[in-house]
Protein backbone atom coordinates (compact mmCIF):
# COMPACT_ATOMS: atom_id res chain seq x y z
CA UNK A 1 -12.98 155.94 -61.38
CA UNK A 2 -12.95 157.90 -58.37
CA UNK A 3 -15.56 159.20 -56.05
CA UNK A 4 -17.64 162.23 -56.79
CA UNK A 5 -18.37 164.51 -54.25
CA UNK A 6 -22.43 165.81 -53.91
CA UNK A 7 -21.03 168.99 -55.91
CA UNK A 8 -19.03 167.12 -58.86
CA UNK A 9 -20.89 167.16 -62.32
CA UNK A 10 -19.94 164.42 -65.12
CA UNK A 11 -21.34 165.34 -68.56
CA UNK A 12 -20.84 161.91 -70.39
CA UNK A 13 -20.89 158.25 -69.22
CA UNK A 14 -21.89 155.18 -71.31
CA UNK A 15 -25.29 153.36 -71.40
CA UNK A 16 -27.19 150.82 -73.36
CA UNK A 17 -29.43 152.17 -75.87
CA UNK A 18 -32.25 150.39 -77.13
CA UNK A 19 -31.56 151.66 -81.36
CA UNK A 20 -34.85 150.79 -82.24
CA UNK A 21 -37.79 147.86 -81.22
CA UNK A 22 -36.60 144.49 -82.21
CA UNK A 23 -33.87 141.64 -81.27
CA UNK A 24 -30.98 141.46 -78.65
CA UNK A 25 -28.80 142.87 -81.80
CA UNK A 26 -30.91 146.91 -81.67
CA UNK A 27 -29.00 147.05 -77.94
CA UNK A 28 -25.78 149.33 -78.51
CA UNK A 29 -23.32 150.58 -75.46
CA UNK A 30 -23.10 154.35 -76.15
CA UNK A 31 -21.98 157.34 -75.20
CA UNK A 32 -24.81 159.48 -73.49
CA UNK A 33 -25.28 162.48 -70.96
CA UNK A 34 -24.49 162.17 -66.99
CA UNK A 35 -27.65 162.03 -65.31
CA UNK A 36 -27.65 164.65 -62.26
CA UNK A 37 -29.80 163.73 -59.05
CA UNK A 38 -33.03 165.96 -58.73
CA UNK A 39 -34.25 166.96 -55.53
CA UNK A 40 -34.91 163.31 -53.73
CA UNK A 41 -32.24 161.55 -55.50
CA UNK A 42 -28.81 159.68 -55.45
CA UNK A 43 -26.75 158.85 -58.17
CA UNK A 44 -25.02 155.60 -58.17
CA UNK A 45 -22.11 154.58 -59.93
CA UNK A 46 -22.99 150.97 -61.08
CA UNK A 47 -21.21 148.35 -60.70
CA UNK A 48 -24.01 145.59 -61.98
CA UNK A 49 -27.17 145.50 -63.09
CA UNK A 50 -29.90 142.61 -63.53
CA UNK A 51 -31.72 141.35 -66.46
CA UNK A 52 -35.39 140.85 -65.78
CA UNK A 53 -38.14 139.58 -68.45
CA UNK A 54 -39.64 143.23 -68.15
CA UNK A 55 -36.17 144.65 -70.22
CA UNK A 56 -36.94 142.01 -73.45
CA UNK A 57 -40.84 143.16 -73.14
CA UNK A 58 -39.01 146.85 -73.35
CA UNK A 59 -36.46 146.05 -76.14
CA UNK A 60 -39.14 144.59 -78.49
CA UNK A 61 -41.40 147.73 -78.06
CA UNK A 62 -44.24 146.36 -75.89
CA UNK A 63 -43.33 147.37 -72.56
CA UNK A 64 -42.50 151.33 -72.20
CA UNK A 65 -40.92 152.84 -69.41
CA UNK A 66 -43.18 155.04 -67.18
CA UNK A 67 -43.18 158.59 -67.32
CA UNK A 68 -40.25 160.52 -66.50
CA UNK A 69 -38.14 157.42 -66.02
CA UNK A 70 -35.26 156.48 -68.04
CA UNK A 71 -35.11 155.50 -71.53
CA UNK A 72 -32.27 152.97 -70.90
CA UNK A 73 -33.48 149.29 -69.53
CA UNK A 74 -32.48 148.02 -66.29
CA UNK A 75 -34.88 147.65 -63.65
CA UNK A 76 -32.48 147.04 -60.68
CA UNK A 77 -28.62 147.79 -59.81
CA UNK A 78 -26.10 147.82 -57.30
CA UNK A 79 -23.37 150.57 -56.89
CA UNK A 80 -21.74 153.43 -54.79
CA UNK A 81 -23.41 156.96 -54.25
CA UNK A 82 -21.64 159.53 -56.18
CA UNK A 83 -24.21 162.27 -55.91
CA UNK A 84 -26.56 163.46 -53.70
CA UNK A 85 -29.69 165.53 -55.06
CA UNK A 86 -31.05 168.50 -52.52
CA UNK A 87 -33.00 167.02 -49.24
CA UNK A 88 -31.33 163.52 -48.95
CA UNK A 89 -29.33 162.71 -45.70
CA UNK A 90 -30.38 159.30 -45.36
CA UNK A 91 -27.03 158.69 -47.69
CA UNK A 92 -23.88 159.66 -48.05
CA UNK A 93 -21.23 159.90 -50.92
CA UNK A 94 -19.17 156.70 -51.18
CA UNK A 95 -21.96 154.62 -49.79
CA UNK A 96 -22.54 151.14 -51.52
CA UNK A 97 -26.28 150.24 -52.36
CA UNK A 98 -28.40 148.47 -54.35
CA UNK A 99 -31.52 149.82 -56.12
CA UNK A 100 -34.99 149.28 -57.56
CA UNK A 101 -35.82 151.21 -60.88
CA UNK A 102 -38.43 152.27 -62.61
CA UNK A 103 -35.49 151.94 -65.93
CA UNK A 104 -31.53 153.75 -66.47
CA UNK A 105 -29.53 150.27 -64.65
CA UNK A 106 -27.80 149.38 -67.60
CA UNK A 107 -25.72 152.25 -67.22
CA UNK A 108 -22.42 153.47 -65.70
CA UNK A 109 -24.51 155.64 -63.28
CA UNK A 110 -28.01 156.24 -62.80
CA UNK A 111 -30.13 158.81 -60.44
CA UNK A 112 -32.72 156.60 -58.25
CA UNK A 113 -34.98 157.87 -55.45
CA UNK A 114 -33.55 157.43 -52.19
CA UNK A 115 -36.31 155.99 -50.70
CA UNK A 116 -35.98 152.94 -53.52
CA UNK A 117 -32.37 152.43 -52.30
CA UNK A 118 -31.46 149.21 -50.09
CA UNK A 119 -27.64 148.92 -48.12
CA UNK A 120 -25.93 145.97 -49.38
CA UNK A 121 -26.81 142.84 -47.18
CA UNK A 122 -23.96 141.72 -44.85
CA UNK A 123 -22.49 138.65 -46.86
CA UNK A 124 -23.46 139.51 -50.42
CA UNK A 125 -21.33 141.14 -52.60
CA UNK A 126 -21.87 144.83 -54.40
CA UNK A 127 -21.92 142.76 -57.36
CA UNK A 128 -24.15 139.93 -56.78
CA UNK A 129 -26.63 142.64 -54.88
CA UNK A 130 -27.50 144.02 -57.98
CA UNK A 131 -29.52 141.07 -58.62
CA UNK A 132 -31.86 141.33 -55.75
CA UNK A 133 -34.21 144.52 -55.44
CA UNK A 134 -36.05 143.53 -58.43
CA UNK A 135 -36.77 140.42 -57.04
CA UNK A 136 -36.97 141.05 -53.33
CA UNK A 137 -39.24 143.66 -53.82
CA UNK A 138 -41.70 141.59 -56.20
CA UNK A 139 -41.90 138.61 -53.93
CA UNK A 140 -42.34 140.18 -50.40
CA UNK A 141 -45.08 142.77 -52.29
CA UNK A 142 -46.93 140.16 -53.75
CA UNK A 143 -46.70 137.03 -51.80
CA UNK A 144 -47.09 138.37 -48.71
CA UNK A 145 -47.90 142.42 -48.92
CA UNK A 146 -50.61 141.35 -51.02
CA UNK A 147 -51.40 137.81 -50.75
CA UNK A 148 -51.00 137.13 -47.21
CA UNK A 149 -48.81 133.80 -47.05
CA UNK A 150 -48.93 132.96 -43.80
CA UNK A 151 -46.55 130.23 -41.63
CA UNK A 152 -48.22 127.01 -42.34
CA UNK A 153 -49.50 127.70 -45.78
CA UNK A 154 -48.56 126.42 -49.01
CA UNK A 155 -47.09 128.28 -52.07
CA UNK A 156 -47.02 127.44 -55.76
CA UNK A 157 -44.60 129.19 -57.78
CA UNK A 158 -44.30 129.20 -61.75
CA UNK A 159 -41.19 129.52 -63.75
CA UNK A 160 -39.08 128.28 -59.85
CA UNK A 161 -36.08 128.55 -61.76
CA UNK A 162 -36.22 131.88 -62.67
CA UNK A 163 -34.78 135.14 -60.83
CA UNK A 164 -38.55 135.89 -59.08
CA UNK A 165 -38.95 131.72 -58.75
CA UNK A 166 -35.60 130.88 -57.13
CA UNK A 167 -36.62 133.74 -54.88
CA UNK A 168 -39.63 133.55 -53.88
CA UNK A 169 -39.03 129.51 -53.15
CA UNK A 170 -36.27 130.56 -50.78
CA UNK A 171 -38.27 133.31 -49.07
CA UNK A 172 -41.61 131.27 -48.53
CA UNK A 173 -39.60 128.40 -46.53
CA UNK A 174 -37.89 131.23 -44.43
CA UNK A 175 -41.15 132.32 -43.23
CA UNK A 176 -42.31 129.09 -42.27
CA UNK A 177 -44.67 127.77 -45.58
CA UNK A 178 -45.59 124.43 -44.99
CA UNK A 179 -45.01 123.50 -48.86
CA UNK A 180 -43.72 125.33 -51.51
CA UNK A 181 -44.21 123.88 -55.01
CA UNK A 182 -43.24 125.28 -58.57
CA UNK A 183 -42.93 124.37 -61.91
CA UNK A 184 -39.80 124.28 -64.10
CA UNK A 185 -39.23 123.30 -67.54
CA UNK A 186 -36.37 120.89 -67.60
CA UNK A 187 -34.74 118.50 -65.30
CA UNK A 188 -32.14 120.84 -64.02
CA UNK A 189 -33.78 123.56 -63.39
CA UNK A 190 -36.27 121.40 -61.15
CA UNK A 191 -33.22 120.11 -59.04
CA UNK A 192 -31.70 123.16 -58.40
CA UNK A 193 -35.27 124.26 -57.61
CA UNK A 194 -35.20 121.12 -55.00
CA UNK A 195 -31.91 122.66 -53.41
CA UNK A 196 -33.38 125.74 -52.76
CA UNK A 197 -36.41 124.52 -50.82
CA UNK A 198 -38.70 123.37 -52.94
CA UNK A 199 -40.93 120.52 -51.83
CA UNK A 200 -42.21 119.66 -54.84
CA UNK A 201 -40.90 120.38 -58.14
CA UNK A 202 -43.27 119.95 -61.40
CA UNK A 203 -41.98 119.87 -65.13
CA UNK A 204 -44.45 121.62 -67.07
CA UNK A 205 -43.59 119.64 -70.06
CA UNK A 206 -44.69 116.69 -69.30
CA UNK A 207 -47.25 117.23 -66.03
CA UNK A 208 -50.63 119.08 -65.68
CA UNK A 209 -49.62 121.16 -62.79
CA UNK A 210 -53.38 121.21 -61.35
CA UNK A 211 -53.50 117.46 -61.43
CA UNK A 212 -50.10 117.38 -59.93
CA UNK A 213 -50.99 119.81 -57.13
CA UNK A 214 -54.22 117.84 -56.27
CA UNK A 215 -52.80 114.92 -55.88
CA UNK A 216 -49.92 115.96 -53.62
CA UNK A 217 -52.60 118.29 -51.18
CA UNK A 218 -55.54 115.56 -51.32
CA UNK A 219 -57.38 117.61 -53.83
CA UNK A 220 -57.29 120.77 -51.01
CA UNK A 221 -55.36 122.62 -53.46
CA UNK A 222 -52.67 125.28 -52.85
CA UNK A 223 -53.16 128.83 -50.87
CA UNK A 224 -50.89 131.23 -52.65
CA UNK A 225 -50.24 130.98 -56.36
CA UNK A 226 -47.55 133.56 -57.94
CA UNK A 227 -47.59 133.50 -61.57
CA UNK A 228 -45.55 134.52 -64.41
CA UNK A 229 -47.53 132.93 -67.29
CA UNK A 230 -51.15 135.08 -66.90
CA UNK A 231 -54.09 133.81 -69.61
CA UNK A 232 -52.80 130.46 -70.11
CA UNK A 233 -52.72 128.91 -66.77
CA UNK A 234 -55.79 130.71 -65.72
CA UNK A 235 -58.20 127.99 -65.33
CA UNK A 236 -55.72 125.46 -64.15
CA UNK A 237 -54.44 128.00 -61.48
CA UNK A 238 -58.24 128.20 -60.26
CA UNK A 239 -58.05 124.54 -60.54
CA UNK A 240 -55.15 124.20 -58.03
CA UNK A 241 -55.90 126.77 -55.49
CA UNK A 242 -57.20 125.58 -52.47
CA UNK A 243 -60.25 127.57 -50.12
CA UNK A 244 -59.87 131.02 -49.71
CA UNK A 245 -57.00 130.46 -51.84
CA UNK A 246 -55.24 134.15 -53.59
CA UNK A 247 -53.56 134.27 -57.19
CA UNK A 248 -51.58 137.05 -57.76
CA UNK A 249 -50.66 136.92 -61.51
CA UNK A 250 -47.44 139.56 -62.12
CA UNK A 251 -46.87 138.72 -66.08
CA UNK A 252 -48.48 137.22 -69.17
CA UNK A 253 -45.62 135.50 -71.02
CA UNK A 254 -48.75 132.97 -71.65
CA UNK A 255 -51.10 135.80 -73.19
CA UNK A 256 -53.19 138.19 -71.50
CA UNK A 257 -57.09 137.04 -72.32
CA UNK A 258 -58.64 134.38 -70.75
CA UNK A 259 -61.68 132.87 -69.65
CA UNK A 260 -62.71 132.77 -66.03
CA UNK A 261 -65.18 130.38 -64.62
CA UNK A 262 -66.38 132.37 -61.84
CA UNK A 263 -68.55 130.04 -60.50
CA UNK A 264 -65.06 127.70 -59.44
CA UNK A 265 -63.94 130.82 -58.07
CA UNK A 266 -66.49 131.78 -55.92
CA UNK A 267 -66.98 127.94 -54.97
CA UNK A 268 -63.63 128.43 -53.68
CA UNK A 269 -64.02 132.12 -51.66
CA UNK A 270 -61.11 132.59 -54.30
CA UNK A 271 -59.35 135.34 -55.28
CA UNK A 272 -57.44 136.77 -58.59
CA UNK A 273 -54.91 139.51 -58.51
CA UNK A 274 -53.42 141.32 -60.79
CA UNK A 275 -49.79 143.04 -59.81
CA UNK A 276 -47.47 145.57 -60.67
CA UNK A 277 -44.09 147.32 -59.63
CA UNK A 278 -42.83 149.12 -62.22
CA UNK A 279 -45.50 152.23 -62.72
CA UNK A 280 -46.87 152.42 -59.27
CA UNK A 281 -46.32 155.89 -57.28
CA UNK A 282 -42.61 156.76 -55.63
CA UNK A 283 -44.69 156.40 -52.45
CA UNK A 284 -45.72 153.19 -52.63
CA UNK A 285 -42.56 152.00 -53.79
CA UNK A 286 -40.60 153.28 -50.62
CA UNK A 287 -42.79 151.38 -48.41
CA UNK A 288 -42.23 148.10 -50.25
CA UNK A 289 -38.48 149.05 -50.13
CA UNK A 290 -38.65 149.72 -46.45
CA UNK A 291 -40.79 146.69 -46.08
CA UNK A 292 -38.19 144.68 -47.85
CA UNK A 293 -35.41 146.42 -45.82
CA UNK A 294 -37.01 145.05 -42.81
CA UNK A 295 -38.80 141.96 -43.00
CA UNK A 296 -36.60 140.41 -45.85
CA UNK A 297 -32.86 141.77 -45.50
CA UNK A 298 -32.59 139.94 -42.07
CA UNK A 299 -33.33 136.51 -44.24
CA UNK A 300 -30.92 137.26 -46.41
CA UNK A 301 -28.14 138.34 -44.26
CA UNK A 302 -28.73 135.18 -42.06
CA UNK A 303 -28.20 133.30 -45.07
CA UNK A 304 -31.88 131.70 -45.51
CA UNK A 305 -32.30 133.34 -48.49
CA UNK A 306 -29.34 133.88 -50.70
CA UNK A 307 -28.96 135.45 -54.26
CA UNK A 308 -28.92 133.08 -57.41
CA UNK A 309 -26.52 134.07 -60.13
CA UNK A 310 -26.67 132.32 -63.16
CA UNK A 311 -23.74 134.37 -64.92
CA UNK A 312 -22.14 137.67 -65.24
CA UNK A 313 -21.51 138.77 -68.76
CA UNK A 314 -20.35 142.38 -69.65
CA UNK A 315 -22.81 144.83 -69.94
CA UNK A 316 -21.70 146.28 -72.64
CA UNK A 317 -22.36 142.63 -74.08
CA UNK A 318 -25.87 142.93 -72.88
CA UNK A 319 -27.43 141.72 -76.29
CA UNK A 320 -25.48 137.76 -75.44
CA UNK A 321 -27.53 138.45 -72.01
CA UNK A 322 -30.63 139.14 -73.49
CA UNK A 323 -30.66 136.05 -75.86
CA UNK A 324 -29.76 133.98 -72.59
CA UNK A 325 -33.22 135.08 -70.69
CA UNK A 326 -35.05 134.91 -73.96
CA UNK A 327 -33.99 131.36 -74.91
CA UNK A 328 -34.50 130.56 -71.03
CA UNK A 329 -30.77 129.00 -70.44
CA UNK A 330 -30.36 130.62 -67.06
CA UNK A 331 -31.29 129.49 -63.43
CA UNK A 332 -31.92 132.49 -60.86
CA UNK A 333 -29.99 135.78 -62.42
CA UNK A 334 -27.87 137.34 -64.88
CA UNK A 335 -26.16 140.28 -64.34
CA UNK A 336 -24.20 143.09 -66.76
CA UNK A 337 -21.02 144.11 -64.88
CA UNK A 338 -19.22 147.15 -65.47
CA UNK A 339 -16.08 147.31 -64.14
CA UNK A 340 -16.90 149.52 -61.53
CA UNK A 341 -16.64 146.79 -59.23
């Protein structure tokens, strides 16, 4: 498929369609319209996109997209600019990139704000970039944007075996954490964990994290917490953080009510967080982009943080990719490829 120029208009291209809420099997690969960029925007021409937890929370009918975004999942992608929408001369046609979306990456192309667009770091491929806005922008946003990990403190992250985990472990020793620890359901996934950077790996399954953590830090507890599982660690992530410590809780694959002793918490000068990406303004996320862009991309391209790829699997297979994630198979990411590699 060749490249577009800013003028050239395409009125079909393929995308997944979520048919109806329910299982991997309501995602079909159909024929839909061409998007066209609006005034602000790029479209790309994808050659991979990313699954992320967010896209099963989507396909079951509990997570919609936010307005005026795209109906098709896909919250990150990487590709070449084959549009350009009025106003944008930051890029040019032919470019590669890789994106952060608010939805529309499992698709042949999708329009994306320019100021959520990323070049592809030296090193990585177009491909395997498509598996690190999503990520890259959650981790620097929350663990440090937000939570303030500084050189010298320590980091506990839950699910370290997942896309945001095998992240966010790399990242943290880049910038100098003293310890990182996560959890990890089985023993593989805590090795690999261990090769990324991770001084101490926990298996959920058989360990009480907070006891775990307490006995490694001398009962001082952890500073940073990022966590994936929400209600039901609650208590036991007030448990393990340490003074002043911060928990910034991004999902709630462990519910989303929970009891909070406050009186631990303020014991501790603690903190609790709640973060998201997705919905917030186009403002806000170009400065996490640009933040990313420069405080991140430089790890990354000096090869101190790399991207994980568990597999690549069509994406016009993306139902075999969804049951992957669900049944939690995967370490780091799986992409849908295209072709248009």
């Amino acid at each position: 498929m060749g490249i577009l120029s800013s003028t050239a208009t395409l009125t079909v291209m393929h995308a997944i369609v979520i048919t109806e809420p329910g299982g991997p099997d309501v995602l079909r690969w159909e024929a839909v319209p061409d998007p066209e960029p609006q005034p602000g925007e790029v479209v790309l021409e994808v050659a991979a996109s990313a699954v992320n937890r967010a896209d099963l929370l989507q396909r079951q009918g509990n997570y919609d997209p936010p307005p005026g975004a795209s109906r098709y999942p896909g919250l990150e992608c990487a590709g070449r600019v084959v549009a350009l929408g009025d106003g944008v001369d930051s890029w040019s046609v032919g470019d590669e990139a890789c994106a952060l979306l608010a939805g529309g990456g499992y698709a042949e192309r999708v329009a994306v704000p320019a100021g959520q667009l990323l070049p592809v770091p030296a090193g990585v491929s177009l491909m395997d970039a498509a598996g690190l806005p999503e990520v890259a922008c959650t981790v620097f946003s929350t663990v440090f944007m937000v939570a303030g990990l500084r050189p010298g403190e320590s980091l506990l992250v839950h699910g370290g075996g997942s896309g945001i985990g095998t992240f966010a472990i790399q990242l943290a020793k880049a910038a100098d954490a003293a310890r990182v620890f996560c959890t990890a359901g089985s023993a593989a996934k805590l090795e690999r964990c261990r090769e990324l950077g991770a001084d101490v790996a926990i298996d959920y399954t058989s360990e009480d994290f907070a006891e775990r953590v307490a006995a490694e830090t001398d009962g001082a507890g952890v500073d940073v917490i990022l966590d994936i599982v929400g209600a039901k660690y609650l208590a036991r992530n007030v448990a393990a953080l340490g003074r002043n410590g911060r928990l910034v809780v991004i999902g709630m694959q462990g519910g989303a009510t929970a009891e909070l002793n406050l009186g631990a918490l303020l014991a501790k000068r603690a903190a609790v967080i709640g973060v998201t990406l997705r919905g917030r303004p186009l403002s806000e996320k170009a400065a996490i982009v640009a933040a990313v862009r420069e405080n991140v991309w430089p790890a990354v391209e000096g090869g101190q943080v790399r991207p994980v790829i568990d597999r690549r699997l069509p994406m016009s297979d993306a139902a075999a990719a969804h049951r992957v994630v669900e049944a939690g198979e995967h370490v780091g990411k799986v992409l849908l490829v295209t072709g248009n590699g």
